[in-house]
N, C-alpha and C. Protein backbone atom coordinates (compact mmCIF):
# COMPACT_ATOMS: atom_id res chain seq x y z
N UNK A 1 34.99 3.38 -3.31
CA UNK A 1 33.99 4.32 -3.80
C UNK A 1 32.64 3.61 -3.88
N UNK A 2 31.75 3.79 -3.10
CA UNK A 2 30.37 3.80 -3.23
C UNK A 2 29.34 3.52 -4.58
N UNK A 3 28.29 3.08 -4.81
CA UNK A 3 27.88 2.93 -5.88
C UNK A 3 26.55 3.83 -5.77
N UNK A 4 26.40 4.83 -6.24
CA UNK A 4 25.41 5.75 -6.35
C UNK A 4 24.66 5.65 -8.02
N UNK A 5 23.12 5.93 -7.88
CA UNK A 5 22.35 6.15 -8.89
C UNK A 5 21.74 7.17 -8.86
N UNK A 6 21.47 8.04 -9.91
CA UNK A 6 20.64 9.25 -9.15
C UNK A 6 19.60 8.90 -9.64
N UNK A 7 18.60 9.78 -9.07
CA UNK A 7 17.29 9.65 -8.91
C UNK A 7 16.70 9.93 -9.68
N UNK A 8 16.77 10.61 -10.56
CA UNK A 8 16.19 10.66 -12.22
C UNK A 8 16.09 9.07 -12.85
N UNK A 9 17.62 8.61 -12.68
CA UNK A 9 17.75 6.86 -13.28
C UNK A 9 16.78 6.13 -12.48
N UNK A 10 16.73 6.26 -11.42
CA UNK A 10 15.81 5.30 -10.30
C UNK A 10 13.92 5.78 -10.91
N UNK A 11 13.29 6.71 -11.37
CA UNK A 11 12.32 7.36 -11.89
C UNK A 11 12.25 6.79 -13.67
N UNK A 12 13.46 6.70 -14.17
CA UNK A 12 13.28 6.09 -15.19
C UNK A 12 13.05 4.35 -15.04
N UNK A 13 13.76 4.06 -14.03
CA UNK A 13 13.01 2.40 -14.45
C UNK A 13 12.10 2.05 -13.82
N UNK A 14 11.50 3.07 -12.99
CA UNK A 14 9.93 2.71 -12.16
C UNK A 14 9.03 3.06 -13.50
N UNK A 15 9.09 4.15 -14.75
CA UNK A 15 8.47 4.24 -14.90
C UNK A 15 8.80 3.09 -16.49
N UNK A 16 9.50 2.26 -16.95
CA UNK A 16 10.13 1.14 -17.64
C UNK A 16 9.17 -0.16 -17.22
N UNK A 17 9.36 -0.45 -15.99
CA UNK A 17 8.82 -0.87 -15.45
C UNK A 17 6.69 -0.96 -15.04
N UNK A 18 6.81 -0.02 -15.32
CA UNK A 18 5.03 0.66 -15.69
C UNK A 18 4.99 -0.22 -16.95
N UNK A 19 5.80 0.53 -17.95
CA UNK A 19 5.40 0.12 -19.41
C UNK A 19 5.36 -1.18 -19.55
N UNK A 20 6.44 -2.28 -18.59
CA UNK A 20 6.19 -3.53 -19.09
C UNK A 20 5.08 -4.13 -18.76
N UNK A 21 4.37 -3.56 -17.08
CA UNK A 21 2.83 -4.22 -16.89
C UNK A 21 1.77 -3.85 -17.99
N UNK A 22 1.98 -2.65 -18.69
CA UNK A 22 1.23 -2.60 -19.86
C UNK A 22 0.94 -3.44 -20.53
N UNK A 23 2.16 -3.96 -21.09
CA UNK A 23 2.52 -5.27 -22.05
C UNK A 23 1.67 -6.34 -21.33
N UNK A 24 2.38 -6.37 -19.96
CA UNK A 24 1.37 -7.65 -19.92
C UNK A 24 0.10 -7.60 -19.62
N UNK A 25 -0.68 -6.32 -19.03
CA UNK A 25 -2.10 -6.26 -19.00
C UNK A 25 -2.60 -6.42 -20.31
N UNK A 26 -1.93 -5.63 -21.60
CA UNK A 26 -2.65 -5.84 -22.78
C UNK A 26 -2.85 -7.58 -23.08
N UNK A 27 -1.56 -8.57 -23.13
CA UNK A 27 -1.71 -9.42 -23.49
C UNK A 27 -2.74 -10.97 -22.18
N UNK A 28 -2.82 -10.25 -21.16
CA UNK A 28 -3.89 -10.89 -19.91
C UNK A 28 -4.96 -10.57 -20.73
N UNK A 29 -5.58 -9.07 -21.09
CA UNK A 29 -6.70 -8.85 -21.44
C UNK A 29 -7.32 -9.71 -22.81
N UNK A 30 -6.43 -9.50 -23.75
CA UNK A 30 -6.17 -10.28 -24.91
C UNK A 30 -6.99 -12.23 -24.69
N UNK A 31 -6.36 -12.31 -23.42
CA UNK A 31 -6.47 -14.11 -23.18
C UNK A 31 -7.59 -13.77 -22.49
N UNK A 32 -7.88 -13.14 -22.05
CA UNK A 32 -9.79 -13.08 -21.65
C UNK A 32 -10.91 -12.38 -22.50
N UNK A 33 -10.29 -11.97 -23.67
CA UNK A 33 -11.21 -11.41 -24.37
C UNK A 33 -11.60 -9.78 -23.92
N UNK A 34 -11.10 -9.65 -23.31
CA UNK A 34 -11.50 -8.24 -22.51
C UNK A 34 -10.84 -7.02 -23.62
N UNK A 35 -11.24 -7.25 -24.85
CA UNK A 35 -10.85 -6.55 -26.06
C UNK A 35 -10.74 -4.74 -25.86
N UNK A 36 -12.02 -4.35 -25.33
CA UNK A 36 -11.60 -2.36 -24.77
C UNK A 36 -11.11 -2.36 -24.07
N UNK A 37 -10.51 -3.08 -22.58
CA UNK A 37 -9.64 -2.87 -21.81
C UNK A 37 -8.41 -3.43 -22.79
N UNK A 38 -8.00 -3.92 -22.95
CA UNK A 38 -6.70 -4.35 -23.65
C UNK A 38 -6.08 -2.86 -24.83
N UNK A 39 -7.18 -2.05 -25.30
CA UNK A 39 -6.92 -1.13 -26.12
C UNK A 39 -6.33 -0.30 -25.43
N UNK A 40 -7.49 -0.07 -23.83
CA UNK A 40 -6.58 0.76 -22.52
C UNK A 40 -5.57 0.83 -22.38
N UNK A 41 -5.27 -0.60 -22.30
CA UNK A 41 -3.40 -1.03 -21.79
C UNK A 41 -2.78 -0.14 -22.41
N UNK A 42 -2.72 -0.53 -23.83
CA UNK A 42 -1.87 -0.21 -25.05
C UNK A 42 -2.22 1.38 -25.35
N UNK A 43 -3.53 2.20 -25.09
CA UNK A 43 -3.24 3.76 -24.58
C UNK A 43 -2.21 4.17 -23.65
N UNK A 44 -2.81 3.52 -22.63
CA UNK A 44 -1.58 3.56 -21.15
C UNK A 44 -0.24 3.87 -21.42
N UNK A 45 0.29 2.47 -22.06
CA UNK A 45 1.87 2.51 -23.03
C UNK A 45 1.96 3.34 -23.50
N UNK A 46 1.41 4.15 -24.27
CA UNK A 46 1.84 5.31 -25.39
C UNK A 46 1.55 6.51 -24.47
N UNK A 47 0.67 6.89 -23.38
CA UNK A 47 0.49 7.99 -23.08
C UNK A 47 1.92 8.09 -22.24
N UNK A 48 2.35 7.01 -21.48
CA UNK A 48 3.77 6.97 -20.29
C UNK A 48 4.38 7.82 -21.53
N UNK A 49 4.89 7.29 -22.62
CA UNK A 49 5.56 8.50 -23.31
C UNK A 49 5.24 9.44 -23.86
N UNK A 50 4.68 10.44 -23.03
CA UNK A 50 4.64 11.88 -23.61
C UNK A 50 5.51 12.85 -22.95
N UNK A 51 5.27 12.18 -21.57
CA UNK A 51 6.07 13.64 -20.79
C UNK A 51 7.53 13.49 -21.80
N UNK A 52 7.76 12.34 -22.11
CA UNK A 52 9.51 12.30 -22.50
C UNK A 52 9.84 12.49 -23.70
N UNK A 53 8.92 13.05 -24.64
CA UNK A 53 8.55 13.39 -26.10
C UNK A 53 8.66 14.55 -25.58
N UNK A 54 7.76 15.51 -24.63
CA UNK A 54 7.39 16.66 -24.31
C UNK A 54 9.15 17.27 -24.10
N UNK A 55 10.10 16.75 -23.05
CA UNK A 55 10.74 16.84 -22.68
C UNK A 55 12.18 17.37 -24.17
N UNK A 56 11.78 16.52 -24.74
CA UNK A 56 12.69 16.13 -26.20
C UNK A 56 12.69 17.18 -26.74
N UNK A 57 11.38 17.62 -27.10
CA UNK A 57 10.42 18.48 -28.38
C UNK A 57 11.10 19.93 -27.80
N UNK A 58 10.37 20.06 -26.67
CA UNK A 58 10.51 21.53 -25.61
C UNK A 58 11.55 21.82 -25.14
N UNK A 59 12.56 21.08 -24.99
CA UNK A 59 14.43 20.64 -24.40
C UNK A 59 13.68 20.97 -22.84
N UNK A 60 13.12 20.54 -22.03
CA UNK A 60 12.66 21.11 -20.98
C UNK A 60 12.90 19.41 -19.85
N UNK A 61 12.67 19.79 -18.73
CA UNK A 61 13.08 18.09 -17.62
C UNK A 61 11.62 18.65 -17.07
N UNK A 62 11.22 17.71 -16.57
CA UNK A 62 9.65 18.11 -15.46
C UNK A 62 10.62 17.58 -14.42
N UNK A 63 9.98 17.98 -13.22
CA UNK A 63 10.55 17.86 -12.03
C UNK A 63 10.65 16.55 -11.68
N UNK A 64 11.53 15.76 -10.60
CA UNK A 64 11.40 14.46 -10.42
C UNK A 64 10.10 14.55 -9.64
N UNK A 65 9.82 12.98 -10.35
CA UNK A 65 8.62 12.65 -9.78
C UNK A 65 7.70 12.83 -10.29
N UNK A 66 7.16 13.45 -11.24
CA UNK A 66 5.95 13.48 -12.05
C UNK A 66 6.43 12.97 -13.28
N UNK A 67 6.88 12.41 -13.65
CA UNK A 67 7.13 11.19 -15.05
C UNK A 67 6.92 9.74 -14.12
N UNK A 68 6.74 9.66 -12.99
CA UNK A 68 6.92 8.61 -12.42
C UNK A 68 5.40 8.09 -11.97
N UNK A 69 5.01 9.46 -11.67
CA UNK A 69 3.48 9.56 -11.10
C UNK A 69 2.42 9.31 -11.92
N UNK A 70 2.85 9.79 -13.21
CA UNK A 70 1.54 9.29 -14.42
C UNK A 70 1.33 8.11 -14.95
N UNK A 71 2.32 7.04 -15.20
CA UNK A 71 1.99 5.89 -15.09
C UNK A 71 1.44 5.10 -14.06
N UNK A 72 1.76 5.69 -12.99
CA UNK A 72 1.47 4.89 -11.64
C UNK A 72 -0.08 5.24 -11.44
N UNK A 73 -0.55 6.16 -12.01
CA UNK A 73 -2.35 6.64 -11.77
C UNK A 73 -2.60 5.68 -13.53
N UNK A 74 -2.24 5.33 -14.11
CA UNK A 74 -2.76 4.80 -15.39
C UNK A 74 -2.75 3.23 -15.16
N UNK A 75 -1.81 3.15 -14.43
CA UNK A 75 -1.40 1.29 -13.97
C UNK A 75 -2.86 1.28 -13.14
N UNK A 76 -3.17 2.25 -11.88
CA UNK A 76 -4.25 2.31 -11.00
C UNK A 76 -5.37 1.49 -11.80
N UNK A 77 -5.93 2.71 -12.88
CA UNK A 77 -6.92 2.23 -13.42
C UNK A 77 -7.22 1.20 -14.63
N UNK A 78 -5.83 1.13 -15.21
CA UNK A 78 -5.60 0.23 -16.25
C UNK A 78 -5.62 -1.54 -15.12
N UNK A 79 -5.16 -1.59 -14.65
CA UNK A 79 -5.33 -2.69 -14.20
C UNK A 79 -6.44 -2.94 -13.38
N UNK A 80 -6.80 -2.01 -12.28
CA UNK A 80 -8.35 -1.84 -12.12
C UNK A 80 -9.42 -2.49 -12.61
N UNK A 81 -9.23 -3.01 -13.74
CA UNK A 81 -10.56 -2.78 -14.96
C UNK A 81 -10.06 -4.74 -15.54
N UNK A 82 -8.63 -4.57 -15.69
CA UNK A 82 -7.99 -5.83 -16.45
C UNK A 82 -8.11 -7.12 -15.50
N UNK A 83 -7.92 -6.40 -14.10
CA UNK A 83 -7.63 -7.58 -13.05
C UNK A 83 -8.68 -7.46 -12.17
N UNK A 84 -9.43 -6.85 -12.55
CA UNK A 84 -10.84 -6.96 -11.54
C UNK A 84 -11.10 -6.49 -9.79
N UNK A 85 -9.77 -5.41 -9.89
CA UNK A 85 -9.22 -5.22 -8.50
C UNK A 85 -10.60 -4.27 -7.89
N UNK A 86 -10.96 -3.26 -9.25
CA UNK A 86 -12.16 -2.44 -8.60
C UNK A 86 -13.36 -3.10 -8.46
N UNK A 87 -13.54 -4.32 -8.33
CA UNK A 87 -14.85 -5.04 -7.67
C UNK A 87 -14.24 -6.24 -6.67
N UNK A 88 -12.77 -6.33 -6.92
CA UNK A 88 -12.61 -7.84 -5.70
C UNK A 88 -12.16 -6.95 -4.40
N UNK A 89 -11.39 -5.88 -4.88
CA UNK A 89 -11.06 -4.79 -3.84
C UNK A 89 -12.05 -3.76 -3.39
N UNK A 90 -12.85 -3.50 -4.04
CA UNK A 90 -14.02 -2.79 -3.77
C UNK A 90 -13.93 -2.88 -1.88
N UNK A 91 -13.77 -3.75 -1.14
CA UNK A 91 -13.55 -3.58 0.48
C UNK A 91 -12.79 -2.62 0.80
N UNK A 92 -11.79 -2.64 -0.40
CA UNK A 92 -10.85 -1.19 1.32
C UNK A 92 -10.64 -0.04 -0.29
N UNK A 93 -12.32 -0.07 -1.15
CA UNK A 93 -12.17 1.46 -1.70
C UNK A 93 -11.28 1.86 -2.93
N UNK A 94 -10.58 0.50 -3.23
CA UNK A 94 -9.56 0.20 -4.48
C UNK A 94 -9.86 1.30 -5.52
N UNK A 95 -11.17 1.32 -5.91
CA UNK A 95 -11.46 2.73 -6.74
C UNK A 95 -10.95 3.59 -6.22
N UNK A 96 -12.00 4.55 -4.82
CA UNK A 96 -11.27 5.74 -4.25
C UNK A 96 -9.98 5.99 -4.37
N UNK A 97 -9.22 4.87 -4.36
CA UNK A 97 -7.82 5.26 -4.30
C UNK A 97 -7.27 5.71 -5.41
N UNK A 98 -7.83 4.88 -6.56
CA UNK A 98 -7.38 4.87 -7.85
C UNK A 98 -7.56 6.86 -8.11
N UNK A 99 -8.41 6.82 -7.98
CA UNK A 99 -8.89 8.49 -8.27
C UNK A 99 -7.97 9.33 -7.29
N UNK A 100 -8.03 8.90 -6.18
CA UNK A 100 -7.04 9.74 -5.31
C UNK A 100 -5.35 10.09 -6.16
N UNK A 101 -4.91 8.44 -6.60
CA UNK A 101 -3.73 8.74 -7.45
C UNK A 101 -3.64 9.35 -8.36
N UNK A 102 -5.03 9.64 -9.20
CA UNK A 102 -5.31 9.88 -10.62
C UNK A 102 -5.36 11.55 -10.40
N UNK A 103 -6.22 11.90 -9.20
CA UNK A 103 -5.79 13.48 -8.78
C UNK A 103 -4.53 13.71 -8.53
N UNK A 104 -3.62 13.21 -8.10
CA UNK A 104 -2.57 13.83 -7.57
C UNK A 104 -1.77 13.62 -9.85
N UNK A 105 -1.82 12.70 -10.02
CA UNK A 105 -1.23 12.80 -11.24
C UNK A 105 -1.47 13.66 -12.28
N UNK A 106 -3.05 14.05 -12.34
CA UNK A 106 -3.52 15.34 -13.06
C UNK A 106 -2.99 16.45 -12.95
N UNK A 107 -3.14 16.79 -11.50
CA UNK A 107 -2.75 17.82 -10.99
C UNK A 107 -1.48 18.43 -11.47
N UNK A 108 -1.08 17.23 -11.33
CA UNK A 108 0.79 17.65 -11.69
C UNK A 108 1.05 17.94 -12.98
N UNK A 109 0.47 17.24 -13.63
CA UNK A 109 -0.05 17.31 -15.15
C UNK A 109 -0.10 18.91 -15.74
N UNK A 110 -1.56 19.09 -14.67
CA UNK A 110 -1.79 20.96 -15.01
C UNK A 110 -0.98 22.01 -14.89
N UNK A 111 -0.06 21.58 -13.70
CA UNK A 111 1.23 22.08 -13.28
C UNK A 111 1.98 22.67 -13.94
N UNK A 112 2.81 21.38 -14.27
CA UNK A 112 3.60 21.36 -15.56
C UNK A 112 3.25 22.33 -16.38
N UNK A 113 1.64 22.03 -17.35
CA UNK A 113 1.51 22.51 -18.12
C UNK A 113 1.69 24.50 -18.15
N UNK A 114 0.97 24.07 -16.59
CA UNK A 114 1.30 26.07 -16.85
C UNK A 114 2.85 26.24 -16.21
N UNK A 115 3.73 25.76 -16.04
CA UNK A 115 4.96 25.90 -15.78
C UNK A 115 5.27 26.33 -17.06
N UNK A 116 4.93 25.48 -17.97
CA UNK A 116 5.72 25.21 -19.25
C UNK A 116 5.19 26.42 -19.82
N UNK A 117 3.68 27.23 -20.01
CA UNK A 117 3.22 28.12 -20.12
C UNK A 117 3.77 29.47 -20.22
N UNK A 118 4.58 29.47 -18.38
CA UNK A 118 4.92 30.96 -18.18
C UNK A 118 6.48 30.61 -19.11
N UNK A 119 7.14 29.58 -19.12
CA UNK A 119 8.40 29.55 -19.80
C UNK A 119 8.46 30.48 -21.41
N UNK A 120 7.66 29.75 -22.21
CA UNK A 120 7.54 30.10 -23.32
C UNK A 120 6.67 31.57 -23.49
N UNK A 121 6.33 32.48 -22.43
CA UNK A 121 5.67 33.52 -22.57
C UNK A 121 6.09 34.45 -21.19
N UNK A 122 5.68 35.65 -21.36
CA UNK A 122 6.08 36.23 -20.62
C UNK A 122 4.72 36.49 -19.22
N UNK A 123 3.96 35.41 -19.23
CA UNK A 123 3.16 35.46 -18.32
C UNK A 123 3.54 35.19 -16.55
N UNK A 124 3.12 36.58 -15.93
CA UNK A 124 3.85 36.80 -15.19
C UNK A 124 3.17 36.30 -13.48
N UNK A 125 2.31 34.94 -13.72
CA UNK A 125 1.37 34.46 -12.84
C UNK A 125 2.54 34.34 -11.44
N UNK A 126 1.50 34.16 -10.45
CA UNK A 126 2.43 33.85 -8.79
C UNK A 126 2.40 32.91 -8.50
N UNK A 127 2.78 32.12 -7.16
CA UNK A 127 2.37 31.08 -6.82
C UNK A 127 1.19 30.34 -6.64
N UNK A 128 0.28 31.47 -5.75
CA UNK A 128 -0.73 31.25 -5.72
C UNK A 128 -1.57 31.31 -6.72
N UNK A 129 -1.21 32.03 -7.80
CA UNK A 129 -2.69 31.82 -9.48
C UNK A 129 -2.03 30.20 -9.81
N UNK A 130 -0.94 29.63 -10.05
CA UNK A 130 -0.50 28.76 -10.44
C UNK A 130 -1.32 27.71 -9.30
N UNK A 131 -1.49 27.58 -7.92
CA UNK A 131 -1.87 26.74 -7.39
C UNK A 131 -3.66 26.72 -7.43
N UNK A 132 -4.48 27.66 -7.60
CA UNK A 132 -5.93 27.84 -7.91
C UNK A 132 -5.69 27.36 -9.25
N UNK A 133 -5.04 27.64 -10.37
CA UNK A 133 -5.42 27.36 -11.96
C UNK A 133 -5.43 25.93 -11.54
N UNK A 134 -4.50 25.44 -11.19
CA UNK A 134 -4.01 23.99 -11.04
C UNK A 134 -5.05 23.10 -10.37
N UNK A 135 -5.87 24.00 -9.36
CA UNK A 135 -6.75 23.08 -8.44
C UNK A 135 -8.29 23.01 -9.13
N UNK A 136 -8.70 24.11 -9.82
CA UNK A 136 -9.73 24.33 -10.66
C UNK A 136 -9.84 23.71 -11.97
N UNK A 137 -8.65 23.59 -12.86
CA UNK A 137 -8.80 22.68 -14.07
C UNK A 137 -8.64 21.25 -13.83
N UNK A 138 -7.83 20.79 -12.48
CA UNK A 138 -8.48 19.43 -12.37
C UNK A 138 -9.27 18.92 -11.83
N UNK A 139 -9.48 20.00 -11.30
CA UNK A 139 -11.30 19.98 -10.47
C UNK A 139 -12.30 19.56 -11.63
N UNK A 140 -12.64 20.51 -12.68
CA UNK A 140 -13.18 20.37 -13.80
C UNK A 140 -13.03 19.15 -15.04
N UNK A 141 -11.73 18.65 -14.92
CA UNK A 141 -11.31 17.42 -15.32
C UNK A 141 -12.17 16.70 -14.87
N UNK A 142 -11.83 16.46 -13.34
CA UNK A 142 -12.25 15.21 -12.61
C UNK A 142 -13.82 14.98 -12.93
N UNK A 143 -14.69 16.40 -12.87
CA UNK A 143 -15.90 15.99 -13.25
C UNK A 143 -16.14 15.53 -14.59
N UNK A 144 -15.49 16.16 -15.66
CA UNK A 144 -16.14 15.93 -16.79
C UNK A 144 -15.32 14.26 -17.22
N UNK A 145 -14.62 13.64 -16.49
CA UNK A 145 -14.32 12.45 -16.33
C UNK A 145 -15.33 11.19 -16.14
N UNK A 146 -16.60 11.97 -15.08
CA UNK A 146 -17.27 11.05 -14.49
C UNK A 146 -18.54 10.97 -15.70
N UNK A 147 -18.40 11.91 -16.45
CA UNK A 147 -19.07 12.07 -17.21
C UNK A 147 -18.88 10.89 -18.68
N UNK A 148 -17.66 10.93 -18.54
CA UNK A 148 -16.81 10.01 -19.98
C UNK A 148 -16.66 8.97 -19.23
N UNK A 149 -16.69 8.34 -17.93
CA UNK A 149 -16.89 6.74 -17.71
C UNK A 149 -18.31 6.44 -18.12
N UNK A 150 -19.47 7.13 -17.97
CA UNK A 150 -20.69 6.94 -18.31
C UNK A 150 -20.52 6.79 -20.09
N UNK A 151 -19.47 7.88 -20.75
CA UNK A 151 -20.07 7.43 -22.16
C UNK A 151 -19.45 6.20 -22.40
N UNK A 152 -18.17 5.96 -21.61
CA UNK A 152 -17.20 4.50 -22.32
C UNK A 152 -18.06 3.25 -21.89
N UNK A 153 -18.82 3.25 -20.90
CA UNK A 153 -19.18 2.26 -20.59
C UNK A 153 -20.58 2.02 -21.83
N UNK A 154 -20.91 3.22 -22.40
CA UNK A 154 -22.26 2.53 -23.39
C UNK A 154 -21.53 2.24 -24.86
N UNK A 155 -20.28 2.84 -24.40
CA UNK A 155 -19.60 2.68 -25.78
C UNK A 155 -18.94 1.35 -26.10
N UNK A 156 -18.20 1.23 -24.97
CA UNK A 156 -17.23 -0.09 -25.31
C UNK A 156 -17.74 -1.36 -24.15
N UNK A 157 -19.20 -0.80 -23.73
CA UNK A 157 -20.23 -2.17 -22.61
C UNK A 157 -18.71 -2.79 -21.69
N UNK A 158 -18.63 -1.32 -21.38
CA UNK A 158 -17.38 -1.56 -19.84
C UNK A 158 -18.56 -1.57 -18.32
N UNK A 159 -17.92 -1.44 -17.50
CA UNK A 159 -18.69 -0.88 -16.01
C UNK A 159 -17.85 -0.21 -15.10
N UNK A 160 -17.61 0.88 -15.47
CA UNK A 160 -16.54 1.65 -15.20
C UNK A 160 -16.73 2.69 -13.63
N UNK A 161 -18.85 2.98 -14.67
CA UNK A 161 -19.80 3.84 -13.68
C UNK A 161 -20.18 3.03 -12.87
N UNK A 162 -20.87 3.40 -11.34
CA UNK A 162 -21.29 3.09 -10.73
C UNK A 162 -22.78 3.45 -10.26
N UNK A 163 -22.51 4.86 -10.81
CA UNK A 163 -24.17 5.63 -10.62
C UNK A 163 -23.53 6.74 -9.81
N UNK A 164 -24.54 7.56 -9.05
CA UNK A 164 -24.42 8.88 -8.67
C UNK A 164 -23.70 8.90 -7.39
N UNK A 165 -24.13 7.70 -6.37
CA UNK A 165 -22.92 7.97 -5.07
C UNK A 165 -21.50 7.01 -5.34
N UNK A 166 -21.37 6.32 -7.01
CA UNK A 166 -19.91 6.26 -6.73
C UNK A 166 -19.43 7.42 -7.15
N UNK A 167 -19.73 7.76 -8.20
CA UNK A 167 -19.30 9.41 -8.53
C UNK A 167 -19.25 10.08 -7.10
N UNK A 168 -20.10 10.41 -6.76
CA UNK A 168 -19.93 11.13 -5.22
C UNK A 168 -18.39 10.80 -4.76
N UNK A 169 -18.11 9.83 -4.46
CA UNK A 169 -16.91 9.16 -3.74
C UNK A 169 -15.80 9.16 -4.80
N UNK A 170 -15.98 8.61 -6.07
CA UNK A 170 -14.86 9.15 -6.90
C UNK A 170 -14.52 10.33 -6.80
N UNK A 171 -15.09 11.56 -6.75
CA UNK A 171 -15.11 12.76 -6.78
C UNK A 171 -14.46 13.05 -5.34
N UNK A 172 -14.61 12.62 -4.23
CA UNK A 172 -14.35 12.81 -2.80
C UNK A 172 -12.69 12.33 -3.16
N UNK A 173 -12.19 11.19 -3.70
CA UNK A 173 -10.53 10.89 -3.84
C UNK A 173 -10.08 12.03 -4.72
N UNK A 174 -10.91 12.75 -5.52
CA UNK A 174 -10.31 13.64 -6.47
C UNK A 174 -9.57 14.50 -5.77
N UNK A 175 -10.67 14.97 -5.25
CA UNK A 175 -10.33 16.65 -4.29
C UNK A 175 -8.89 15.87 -3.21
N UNK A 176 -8.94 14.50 -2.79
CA UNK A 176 -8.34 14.77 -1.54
C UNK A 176 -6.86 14.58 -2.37
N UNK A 177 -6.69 14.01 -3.60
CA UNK A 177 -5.86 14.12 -4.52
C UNK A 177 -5.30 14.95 -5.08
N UNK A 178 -6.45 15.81 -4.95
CA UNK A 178 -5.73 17.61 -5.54
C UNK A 178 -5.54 18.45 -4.64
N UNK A 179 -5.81 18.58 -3.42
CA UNK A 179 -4.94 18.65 -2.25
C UNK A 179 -3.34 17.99 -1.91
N UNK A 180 -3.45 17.36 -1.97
CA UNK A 180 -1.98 16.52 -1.83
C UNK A 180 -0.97 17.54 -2.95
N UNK A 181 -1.59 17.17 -4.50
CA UNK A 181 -0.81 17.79 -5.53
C UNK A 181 -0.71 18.95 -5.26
N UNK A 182 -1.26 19.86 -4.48
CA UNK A 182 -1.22 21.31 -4.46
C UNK A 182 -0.01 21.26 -3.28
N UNK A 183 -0.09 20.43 -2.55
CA UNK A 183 1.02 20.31 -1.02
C UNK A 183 2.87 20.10 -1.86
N UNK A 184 2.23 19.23 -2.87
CA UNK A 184 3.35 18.99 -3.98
C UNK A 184 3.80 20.08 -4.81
N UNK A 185 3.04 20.66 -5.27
CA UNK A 185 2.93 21.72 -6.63
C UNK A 185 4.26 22.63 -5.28
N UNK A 186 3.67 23.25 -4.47
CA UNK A 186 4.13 24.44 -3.33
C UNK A 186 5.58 23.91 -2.75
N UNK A 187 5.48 22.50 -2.80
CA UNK A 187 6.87 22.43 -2.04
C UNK A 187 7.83 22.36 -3.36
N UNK A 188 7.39 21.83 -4.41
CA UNK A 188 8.58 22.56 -5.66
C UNK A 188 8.45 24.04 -6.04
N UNK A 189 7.43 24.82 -6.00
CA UNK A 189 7.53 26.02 -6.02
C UNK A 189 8.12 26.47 -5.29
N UNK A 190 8.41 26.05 -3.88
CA UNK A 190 9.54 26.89 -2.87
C UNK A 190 10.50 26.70 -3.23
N UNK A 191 11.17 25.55 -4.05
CA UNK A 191 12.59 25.14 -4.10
C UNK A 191 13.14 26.33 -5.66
N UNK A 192 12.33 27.18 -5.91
CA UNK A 192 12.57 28.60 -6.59
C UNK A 192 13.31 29.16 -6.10
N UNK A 193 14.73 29.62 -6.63
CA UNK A 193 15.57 30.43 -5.95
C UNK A 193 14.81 32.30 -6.16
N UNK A 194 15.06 32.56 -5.48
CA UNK A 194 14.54 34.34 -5.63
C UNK A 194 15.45 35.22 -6.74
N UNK A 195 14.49 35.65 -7.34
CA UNK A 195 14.46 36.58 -8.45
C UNK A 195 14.35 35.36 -9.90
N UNK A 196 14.23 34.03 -9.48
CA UNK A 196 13.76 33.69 -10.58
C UNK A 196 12.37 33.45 -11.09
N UNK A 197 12.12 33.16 -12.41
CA UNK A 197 10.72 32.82 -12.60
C UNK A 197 10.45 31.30 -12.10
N UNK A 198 8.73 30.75 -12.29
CA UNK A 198 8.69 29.61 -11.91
C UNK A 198 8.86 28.47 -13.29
N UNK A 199 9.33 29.22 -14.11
CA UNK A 199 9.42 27.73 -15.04
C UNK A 199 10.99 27.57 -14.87
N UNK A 200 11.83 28.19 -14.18
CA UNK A 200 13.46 27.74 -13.31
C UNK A 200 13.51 25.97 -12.98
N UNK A 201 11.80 25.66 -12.83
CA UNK A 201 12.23 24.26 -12.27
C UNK A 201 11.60 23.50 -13.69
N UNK A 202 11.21 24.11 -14.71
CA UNK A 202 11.73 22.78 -15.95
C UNK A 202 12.95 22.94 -16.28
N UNK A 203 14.06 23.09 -15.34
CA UNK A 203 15.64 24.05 -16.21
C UNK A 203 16.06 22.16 -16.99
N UNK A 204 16.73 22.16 -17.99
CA UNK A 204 17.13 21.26 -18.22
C UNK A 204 18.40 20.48 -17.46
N UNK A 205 19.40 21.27 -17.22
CA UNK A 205 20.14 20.54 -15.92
C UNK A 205 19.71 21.23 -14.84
N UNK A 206 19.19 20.24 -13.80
CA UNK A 206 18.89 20.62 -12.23
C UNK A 206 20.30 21.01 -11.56
């Protein structure tokens, strides 16, 4: 007999695994003094557990793959900042990317949220309102984001901003990020059997 893991377990220790670079970005940052990034880290850590609080609280599963995805856009920028990747990498766009991941993780984020939405209500949205709500509130995220690297950086004397054409280009990984998530959002919305609703895919056993 074969040794099989399923893929939920394989999603739980990628995202175990997140939490421990936390640990050690907080305590890297710590040995350089890099005191507001180190607070990051240790946000980072606590935000990885919400979906699984959410999950607890609501008795609800998010689909595979988005418990996996939100640490992996928080590692992006959490380490970004700790390890200096968005100015030594700055050559092949290390930011852009970061935002690119950070869209696709939002996205999924918004998802969820209105998944979880129509569950608990009898709101009777389609695919398509679910994929515009989804592409418009992290559209709106993403900007008012670029907005809050400008205040963290006068707040906690980070350099997070770049000025108006990195925004430009941050903003350019957003969209191509919330594209992707929408390519994502649609291919779990198809896996809807007919005549059900779309919160079928927070079912607690898949």
């Amino acid at each position: 007999m074969g040794f099989s893991i399923k893929p939920q377990a394989v999603e739980n220790i990628i995202v175990i695994l997140f939490e421990l670079s936390f640990i050690a970005l907080a305590i890297h940052a710590k040995n350089i003094e890099d005191i507001p990034r180190m607070k990051i880290a240790i946000t980072a850590f606590f935000m990885t557990m919400i979906p699984y609080i959410a999950e607890k609280l609501l008795r609800i599963s998010f689909p595979l793959g988005i418990k996996g995805m939100i640490p992996f856009a928080l590692f992006m920028h959490t380490a970004g900042g700790i390890m200096r990747w968005y100015w030594e990498l700055s050559g092949i766009y290390y930011d852009k990317i970061a935002h690119l991941i950070g869209g696709i993780a939002l996205g999924l984020v918004i998802f969820v949220s209105l998944l979880t939405a129509i569950l608990f209500t009898t709101w009777g949205i389609q695919k398509r309102g679910v994929l515009v709500l989804t592409a418009l509130i992290t559209f709106l995220f993403g900007i008012i984001w670029e907005f809050e690297e400008m205040s963290i950086d006068s707040v906690m004397m980070t350099t997070y901003s770049g000025g108006i054409y990195d925004s430009i280009g941050d903003m350019t990984g957003n969209i191509i990020g919330i594209v992707i998530c929408l390519c994502l959002a649609k291919w779990y919305m198809d896996s809807v059997p007919p005549g059900k609703r779309l919160s079928w895919l927070l079912r607690k056993d898949p």
